[in-house]
C-alpha atoms as a PDB file:
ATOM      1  CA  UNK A   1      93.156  90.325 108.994  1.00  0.00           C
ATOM      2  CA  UNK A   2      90.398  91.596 110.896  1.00  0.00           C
ATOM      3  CA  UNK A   3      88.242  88.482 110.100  1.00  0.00           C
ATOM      4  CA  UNK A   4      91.383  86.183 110.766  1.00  0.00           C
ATOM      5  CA  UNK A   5      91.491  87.795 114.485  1.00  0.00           C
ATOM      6  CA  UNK A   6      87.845  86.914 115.282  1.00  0.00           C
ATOM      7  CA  UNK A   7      87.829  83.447 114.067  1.00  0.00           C
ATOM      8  CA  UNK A   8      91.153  82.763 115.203  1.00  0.00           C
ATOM      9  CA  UNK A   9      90.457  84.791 118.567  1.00  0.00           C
ATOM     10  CA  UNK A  10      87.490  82.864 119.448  1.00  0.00           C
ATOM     11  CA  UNK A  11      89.489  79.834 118.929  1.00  0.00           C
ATOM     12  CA  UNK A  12      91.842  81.119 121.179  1.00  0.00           C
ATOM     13  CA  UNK A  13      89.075  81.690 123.949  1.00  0.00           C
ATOM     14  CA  UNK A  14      87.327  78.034 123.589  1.00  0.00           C
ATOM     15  CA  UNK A  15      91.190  76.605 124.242  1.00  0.00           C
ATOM     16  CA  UNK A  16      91.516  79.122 127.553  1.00  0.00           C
ATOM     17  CA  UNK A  17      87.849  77.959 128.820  1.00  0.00           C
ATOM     18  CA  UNK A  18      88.871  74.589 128.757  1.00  0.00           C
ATOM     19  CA  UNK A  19      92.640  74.971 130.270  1.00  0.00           C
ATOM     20  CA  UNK A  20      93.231  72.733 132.755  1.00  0.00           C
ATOM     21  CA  UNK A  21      90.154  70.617 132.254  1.00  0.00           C
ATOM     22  CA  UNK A  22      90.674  66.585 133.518  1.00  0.00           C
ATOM     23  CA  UNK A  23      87.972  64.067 133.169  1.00  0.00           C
ATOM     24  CA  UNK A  24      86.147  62.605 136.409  1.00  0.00           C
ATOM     25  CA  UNK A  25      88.045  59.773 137.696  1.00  0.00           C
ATOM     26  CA  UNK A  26      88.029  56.236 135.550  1.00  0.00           C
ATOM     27  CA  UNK A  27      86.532  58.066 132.902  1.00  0.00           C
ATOM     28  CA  UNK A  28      86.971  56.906 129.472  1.00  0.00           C
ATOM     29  CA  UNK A  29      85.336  58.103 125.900  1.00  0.00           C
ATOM     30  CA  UNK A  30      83.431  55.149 124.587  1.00  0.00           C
ATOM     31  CA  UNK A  31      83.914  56.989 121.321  1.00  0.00           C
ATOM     32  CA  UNK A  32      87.675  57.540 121.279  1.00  0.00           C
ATOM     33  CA  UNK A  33      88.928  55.454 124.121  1.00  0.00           C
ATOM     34  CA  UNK A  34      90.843  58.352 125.482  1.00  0.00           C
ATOM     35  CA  UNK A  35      90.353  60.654 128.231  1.00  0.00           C
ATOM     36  CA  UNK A  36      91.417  64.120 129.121  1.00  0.00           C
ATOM     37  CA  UNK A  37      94.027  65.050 132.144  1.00  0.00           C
ATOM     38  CA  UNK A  38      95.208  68.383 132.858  1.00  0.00           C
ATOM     39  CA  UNK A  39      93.981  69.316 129.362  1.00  0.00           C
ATOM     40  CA  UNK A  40      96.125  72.002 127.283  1.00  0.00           C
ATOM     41  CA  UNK A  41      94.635  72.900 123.921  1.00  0.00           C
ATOM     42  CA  UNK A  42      97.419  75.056 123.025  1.00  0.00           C
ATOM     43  CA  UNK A  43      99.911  72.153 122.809  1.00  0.00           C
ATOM     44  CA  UNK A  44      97.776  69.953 121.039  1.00  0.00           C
ATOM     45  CA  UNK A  45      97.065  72.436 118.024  1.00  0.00           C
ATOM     46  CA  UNK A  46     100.099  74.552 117.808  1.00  0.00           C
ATOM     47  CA  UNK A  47      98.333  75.941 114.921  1.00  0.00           C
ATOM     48  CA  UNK A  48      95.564  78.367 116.892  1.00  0.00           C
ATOM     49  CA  UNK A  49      99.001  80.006 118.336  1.00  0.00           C
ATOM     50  CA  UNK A  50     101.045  80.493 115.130  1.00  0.00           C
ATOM     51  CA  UNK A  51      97.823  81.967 113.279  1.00  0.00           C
ATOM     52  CA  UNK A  52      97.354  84.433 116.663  1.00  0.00           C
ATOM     53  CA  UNK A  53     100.917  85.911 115.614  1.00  0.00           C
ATOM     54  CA  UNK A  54      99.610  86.482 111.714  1.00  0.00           C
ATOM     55  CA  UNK A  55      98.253  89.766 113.625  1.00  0.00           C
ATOM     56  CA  UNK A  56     101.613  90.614 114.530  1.00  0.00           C
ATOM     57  CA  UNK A  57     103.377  90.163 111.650  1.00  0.00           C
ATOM     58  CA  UNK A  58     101.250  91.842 109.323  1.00  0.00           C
ATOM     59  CA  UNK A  59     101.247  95.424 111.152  1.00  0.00           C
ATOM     60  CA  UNK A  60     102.860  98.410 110.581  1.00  0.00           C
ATOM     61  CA  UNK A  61     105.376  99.816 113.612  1.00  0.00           C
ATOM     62  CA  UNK A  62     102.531 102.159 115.432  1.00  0.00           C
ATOM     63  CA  UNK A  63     100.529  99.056 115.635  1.00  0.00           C
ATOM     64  CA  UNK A  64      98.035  99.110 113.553  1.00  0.00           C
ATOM     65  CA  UNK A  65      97.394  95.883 111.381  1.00  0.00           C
ATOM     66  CA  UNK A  66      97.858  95.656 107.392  1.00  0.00           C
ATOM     67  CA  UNK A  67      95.073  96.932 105.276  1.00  0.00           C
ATOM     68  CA  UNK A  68      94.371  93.424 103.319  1.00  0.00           C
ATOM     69  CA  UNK A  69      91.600  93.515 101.788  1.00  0.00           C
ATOM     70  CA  UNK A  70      88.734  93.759 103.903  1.00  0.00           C
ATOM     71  CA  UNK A  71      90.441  94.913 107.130  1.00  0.00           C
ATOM     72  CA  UNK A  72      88.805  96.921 109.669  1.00  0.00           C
ATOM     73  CA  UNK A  73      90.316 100.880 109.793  1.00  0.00           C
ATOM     74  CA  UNK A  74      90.239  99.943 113.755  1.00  0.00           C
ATOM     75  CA  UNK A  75      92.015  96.880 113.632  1.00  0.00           C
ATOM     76  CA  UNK A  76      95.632  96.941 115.823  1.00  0.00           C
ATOM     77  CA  UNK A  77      97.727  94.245 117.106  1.00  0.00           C
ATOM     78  CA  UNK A  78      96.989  92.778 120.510  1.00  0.00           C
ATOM     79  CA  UNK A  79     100.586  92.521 121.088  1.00  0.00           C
ATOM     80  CA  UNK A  80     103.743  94.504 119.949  1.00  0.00           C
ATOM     81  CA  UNK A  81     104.265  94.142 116.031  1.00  0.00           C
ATOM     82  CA  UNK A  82     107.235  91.858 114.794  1.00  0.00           C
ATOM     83  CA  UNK A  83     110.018  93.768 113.111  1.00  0.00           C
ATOM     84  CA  UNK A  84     112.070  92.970 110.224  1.00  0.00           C
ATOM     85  CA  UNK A  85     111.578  91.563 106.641  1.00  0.00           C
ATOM     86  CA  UNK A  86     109.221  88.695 107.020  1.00  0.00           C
ATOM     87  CA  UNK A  87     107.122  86.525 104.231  1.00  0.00           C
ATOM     88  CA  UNK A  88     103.997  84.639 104.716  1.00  0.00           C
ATOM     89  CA  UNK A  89     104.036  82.125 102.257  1.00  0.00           C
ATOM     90  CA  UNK A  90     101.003  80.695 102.595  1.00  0.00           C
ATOM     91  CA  UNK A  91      99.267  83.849 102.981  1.00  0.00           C
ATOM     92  CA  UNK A  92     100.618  85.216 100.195  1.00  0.00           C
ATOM     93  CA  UNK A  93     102.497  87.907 101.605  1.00  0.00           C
ATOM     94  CA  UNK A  94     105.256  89.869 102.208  1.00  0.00           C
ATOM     95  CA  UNK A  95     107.720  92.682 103.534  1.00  0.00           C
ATOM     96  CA  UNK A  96     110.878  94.087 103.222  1.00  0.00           C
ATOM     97  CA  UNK A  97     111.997  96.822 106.770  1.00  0.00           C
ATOM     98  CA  UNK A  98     114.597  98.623 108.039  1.00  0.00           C
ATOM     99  CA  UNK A  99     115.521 100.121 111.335  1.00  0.00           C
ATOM    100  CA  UNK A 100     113.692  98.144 114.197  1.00  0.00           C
ATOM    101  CA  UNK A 101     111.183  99.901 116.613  1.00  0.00           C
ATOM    102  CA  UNK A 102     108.771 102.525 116.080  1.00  0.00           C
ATOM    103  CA  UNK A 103     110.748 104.602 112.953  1.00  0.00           C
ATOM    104  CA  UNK A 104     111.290 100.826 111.227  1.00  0.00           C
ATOM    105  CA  UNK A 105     110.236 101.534 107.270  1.00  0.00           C
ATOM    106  CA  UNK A 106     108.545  98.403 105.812  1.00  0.00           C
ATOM    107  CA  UNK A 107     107.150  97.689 101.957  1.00  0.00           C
ATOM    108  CA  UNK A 108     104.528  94.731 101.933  1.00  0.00           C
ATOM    109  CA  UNK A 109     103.787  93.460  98.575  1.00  0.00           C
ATOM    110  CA  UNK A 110     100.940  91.381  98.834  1.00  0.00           C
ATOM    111  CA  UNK A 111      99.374  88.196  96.285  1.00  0.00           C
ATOM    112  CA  UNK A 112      96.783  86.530  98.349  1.00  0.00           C
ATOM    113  CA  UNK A 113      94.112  84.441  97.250  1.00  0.00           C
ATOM    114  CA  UNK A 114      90.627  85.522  97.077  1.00  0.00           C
ATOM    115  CA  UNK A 115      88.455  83.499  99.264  1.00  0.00           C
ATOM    116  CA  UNK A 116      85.808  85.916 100.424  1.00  0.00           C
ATOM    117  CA  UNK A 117      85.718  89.814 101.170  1.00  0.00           C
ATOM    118  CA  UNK A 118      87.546  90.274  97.453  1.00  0.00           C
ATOM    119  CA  UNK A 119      89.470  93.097  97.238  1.00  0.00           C
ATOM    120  CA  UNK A 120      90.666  93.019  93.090  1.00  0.00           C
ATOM    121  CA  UNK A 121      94.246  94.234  94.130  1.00  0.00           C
ATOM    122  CA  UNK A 122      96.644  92.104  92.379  1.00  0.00           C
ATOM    123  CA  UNK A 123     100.355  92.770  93.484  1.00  0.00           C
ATOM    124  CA  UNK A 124      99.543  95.437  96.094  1.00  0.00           C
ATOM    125  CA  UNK A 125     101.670  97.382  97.761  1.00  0.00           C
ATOM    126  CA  UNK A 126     102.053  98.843 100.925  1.00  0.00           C
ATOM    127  CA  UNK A 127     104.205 101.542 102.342  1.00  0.00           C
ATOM    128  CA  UNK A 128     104.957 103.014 105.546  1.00  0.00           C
ATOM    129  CA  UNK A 129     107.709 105.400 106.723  1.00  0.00           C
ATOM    130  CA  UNK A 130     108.341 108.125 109.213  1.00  0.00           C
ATOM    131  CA  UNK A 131     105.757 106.402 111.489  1.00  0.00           C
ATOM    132  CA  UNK A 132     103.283 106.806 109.356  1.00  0.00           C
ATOM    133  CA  UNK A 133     101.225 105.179 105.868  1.00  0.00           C
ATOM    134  CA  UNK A 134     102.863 106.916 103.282  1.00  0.00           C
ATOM    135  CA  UNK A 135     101.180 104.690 100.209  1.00  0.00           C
ATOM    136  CA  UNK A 136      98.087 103.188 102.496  1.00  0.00           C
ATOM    137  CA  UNK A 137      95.009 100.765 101.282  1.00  0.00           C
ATOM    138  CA  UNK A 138      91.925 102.035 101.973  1.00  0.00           C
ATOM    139  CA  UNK A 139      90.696  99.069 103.898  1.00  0.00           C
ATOM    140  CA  UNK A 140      87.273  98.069 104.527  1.00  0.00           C
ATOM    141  CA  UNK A 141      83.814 100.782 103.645  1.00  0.00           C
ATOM    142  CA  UNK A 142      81.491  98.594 104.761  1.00  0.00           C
ATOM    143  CA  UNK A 143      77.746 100.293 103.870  1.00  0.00           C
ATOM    144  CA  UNK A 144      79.782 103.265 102.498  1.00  0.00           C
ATOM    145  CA  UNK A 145      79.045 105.100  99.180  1.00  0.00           C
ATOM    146  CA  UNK A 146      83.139 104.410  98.247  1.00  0.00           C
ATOM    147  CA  UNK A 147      82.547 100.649  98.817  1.00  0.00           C
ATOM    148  CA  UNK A 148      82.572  99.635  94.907  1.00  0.00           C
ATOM    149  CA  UNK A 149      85.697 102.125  94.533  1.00  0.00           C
ATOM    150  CA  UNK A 150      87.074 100.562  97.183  1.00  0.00           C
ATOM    151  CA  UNK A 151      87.359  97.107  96.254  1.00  0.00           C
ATOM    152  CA  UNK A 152      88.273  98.222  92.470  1.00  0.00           C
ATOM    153  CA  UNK A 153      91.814  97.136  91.368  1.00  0.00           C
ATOM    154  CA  UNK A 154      91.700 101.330  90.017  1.00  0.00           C
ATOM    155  CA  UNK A 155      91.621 101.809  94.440  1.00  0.00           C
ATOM    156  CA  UNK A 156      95.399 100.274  94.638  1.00  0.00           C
ATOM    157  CA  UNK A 157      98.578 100.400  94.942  1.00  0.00           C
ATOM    158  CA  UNK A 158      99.109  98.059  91.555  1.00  0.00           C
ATOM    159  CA  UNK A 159      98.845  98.110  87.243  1.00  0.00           C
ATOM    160  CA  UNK A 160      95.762  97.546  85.532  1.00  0.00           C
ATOM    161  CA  UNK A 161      95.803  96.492  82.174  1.00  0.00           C
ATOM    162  CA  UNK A 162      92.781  97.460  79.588  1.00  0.00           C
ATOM    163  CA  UNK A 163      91.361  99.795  82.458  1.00  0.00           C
ATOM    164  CA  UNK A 164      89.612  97.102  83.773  1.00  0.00           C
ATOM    165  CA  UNK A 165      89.581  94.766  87.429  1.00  0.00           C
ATOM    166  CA  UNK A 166      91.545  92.088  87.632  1.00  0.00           C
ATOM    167  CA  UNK A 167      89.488  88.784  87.166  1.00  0.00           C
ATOM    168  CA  UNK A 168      88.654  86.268  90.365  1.00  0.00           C
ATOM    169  CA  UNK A 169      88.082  82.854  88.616  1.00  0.00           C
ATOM    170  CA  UNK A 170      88.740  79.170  89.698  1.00  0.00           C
ATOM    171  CA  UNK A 171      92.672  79.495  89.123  1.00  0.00           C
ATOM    172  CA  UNK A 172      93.214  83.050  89.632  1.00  0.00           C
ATOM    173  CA  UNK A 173      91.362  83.444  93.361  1.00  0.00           C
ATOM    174  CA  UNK A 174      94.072  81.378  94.696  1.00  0.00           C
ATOM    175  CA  UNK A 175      96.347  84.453  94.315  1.00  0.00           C
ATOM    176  CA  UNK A 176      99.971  84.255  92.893  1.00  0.00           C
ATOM    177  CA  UNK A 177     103.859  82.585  93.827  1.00  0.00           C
ATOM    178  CA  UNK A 178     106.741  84.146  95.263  1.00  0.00           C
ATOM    179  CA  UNK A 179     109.371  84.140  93.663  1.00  0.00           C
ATOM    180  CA  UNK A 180     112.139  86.004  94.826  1.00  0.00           C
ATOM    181  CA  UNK A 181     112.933  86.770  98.733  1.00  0.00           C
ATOM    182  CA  UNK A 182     116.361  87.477 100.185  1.00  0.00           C
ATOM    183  CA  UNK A 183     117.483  89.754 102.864  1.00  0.00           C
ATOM    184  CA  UNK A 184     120.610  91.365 103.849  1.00  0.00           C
ATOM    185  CA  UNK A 185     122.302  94.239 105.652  1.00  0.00           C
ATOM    186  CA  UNK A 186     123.395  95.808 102.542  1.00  0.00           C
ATOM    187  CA  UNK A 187     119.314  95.280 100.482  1.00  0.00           C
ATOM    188  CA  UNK A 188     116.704  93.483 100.552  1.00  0.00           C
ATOM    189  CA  UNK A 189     114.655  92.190  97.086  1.00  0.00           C
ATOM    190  CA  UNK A 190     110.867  90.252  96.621  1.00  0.00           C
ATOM    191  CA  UNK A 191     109.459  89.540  93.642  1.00  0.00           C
ATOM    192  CA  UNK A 192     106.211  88.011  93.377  1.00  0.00           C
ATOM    193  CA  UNK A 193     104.277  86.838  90.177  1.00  0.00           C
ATOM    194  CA  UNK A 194     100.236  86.714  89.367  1.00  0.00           C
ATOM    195  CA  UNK A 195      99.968  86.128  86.101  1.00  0.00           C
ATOM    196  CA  UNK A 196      96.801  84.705  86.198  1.00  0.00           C
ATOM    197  CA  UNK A 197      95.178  88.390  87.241  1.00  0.00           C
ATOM    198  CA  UNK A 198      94.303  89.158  83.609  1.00  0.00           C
ATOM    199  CA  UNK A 199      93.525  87.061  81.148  1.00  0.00           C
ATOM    200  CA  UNK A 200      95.079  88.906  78.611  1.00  0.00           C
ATOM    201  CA  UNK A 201      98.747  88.943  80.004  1.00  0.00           C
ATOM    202  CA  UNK A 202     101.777  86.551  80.138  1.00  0.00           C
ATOM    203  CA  UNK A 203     103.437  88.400  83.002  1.00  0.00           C
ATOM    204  CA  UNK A 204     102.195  90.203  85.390  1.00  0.00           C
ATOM    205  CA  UNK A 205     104.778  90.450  88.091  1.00  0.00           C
ATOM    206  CA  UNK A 206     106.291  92.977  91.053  1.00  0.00           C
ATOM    207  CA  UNK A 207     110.180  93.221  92.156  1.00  0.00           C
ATOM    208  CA  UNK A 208     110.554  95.551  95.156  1.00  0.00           C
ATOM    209  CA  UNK A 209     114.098  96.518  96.385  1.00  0.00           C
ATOM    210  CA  UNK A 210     114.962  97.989  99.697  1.00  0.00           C
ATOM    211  CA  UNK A 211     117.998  99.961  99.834  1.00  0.00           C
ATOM    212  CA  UNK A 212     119.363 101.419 103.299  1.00  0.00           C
ATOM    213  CA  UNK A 213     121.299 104.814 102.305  1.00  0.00           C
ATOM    214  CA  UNK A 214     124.781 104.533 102.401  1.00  0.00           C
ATOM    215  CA  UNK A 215     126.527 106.399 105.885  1.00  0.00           C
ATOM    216  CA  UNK A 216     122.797 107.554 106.372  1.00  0.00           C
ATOM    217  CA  UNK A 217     119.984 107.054 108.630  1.00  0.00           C
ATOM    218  CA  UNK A 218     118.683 103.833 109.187  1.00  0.00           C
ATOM    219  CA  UNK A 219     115.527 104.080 108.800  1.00  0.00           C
ATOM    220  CA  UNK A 220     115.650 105.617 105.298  1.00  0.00           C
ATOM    221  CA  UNK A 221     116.579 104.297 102.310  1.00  0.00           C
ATOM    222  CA  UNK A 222     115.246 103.924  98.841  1.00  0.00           C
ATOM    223  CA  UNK A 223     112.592 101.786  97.663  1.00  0.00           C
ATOM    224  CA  UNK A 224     112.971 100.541  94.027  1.00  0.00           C
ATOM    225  CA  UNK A 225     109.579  99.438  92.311  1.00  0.00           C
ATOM    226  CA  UNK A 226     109.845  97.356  88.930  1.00  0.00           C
ATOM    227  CA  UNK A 227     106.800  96.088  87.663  1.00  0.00           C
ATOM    228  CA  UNK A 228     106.762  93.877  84.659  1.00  0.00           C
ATOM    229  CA  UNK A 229     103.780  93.279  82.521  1.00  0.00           C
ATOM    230  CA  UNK A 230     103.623  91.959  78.994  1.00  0.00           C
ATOM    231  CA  UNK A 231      99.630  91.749  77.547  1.00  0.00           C
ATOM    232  CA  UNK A 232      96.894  94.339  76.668  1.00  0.00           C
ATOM    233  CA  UNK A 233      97.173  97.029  75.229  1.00  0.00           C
ATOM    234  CA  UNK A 234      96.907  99.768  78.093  1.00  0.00           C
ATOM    235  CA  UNK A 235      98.905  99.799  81.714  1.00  0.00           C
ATOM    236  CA  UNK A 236      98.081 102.055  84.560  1.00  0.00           C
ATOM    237  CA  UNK A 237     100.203 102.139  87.912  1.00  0.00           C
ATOM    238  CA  UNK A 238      98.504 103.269  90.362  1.00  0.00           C
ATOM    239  CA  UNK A 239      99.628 104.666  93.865  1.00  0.00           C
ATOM    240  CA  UNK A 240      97.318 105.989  96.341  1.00  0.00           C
ATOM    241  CA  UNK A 241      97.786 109.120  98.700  1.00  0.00           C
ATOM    242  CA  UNK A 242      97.736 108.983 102.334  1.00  0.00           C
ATOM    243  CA  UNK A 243      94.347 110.140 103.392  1.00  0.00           C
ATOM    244  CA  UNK A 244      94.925 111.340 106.726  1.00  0.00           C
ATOM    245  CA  UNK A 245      97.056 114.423 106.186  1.00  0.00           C
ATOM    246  CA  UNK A 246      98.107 116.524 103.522  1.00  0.00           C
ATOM    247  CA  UNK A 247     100.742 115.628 101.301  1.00  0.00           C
ATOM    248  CA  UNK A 248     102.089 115.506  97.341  1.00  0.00           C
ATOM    249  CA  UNK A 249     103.573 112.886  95.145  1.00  0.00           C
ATOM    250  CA  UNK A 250     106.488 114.990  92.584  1.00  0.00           C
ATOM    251  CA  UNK A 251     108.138 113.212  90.053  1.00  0.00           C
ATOM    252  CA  UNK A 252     109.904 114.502  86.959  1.00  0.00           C
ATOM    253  CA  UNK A 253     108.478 111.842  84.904  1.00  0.00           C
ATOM    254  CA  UNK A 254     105.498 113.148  82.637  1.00  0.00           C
ATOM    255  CA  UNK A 255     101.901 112.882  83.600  1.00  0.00           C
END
């Protein structure tokens, strides 16, 4: 996200510099036979101002933008986050929320492709609660000694299978399909499959439910994980702590 801002930012600029801009009088291009009046960039590439609000729907309630992949720890929305479930087909993306404003709770599950600045974090997820990350991504270490750890699929919020990365190849760096999205008042369900993240599997896919408590607050509820792989011989979920406080994961289930 933070390298989506800057290109998509600067974009942004070149379009306000030239606001307004008409040609001198009886001007025409020899090359396209047109000329400019009153020019207005932003209506003749909606685009630039769709991919400006990609900042605010990928960001958390406080403000601060999604961890994907290599995203700055500084990185915030320029304007006030979107609320709600939302999914970014295109960029491979998704999330379930609750409550609106600053106490919303919202699960991303992400499958983008891997074009550059490869994070190996196949099926990630993301969650953040009681204004805060409580399973976080750790983002971009540029230069740091944690960079390789970092980027490792072992860094995520995911499986590995056979204790190894996921694989970035001509078919799997174009990340994987969603599959399931629907939203209600009563839950809210994604499911999103990447099969092609290990060779040696036949599914590899993630089904996240959100589920308001019943009579309770709205802004909690519970969060239902089911992860499906079939292939290799050795599976690993993986959840990371936050890193800004302290906390503990319990769970009854043996370690």
């Amino acid at each position: 996200l933070s390298y989506h801002n800057q290109t998509v930012g600067g974009l942004n600029n070149l379009a306000k510099e030239l606001q307004g801009w008409s040609d001198p009088p009886g001007y025409i291009s020899p090359r396209t036979g047109k000329r400019f009046d009153n020019l207005d960039l932003s209506k003749e590439y909606p685009i630039v101002a769709r991919a400006l609000q990609v900042g605010r729907n990928l960001a958390y309630a406080d403000g601060k933008v999604l961890p994907i992949m290599d995203t700055w720890a500084s990185e915030k929305a320029v304007e006030s986050p979107t609320e709600g479930p939302i999914l970014l087909p295109g960029a491979k993306v998704g999330r379930l929320a609750g409550v609106e404003g600053t106490a919303q709770s919202q699960i991303y599950l992400s499958f983008h492709p891997k074009y550059g600045h490869n994070h190996l974090d196949p099926l990630n997820l993301n969650i953040y609660a009681k204004r805060q990350e409580l399973v976080p991504d750790l983002g971009y270490t540029h230069n740091s000694f944690y960079r390789h750890f970092s980027t490792s699929t072992m860094a995520h919020n995911t499986v590995i299978v056979d204790s190894s990365n996921m694989q970035v190849n001509d078919v799997s760096r174009h990340g994987g399909n969603i599959e399931t999205f629907a939203a209600s008042d009563l839950a809210q369900v994604m499911r999103a499959g990447y099969d092609t993240a290990y060779a040696v599997t036949d599914e590899y896919s993630r089904e996240l439910w959100y589920i308001p408590f019943a009579g309770g607050r709205s802004d909690q509820a519970y969060v239902i994980d089911l992860f499906r792989v079939s292939g290799g011989s050795r599976h690993e979920y993986t959840l990371q702590g936050v890193a800004n406080q302290d906390a503990v994961f319990t769970t009854e289930l043996p370690l």
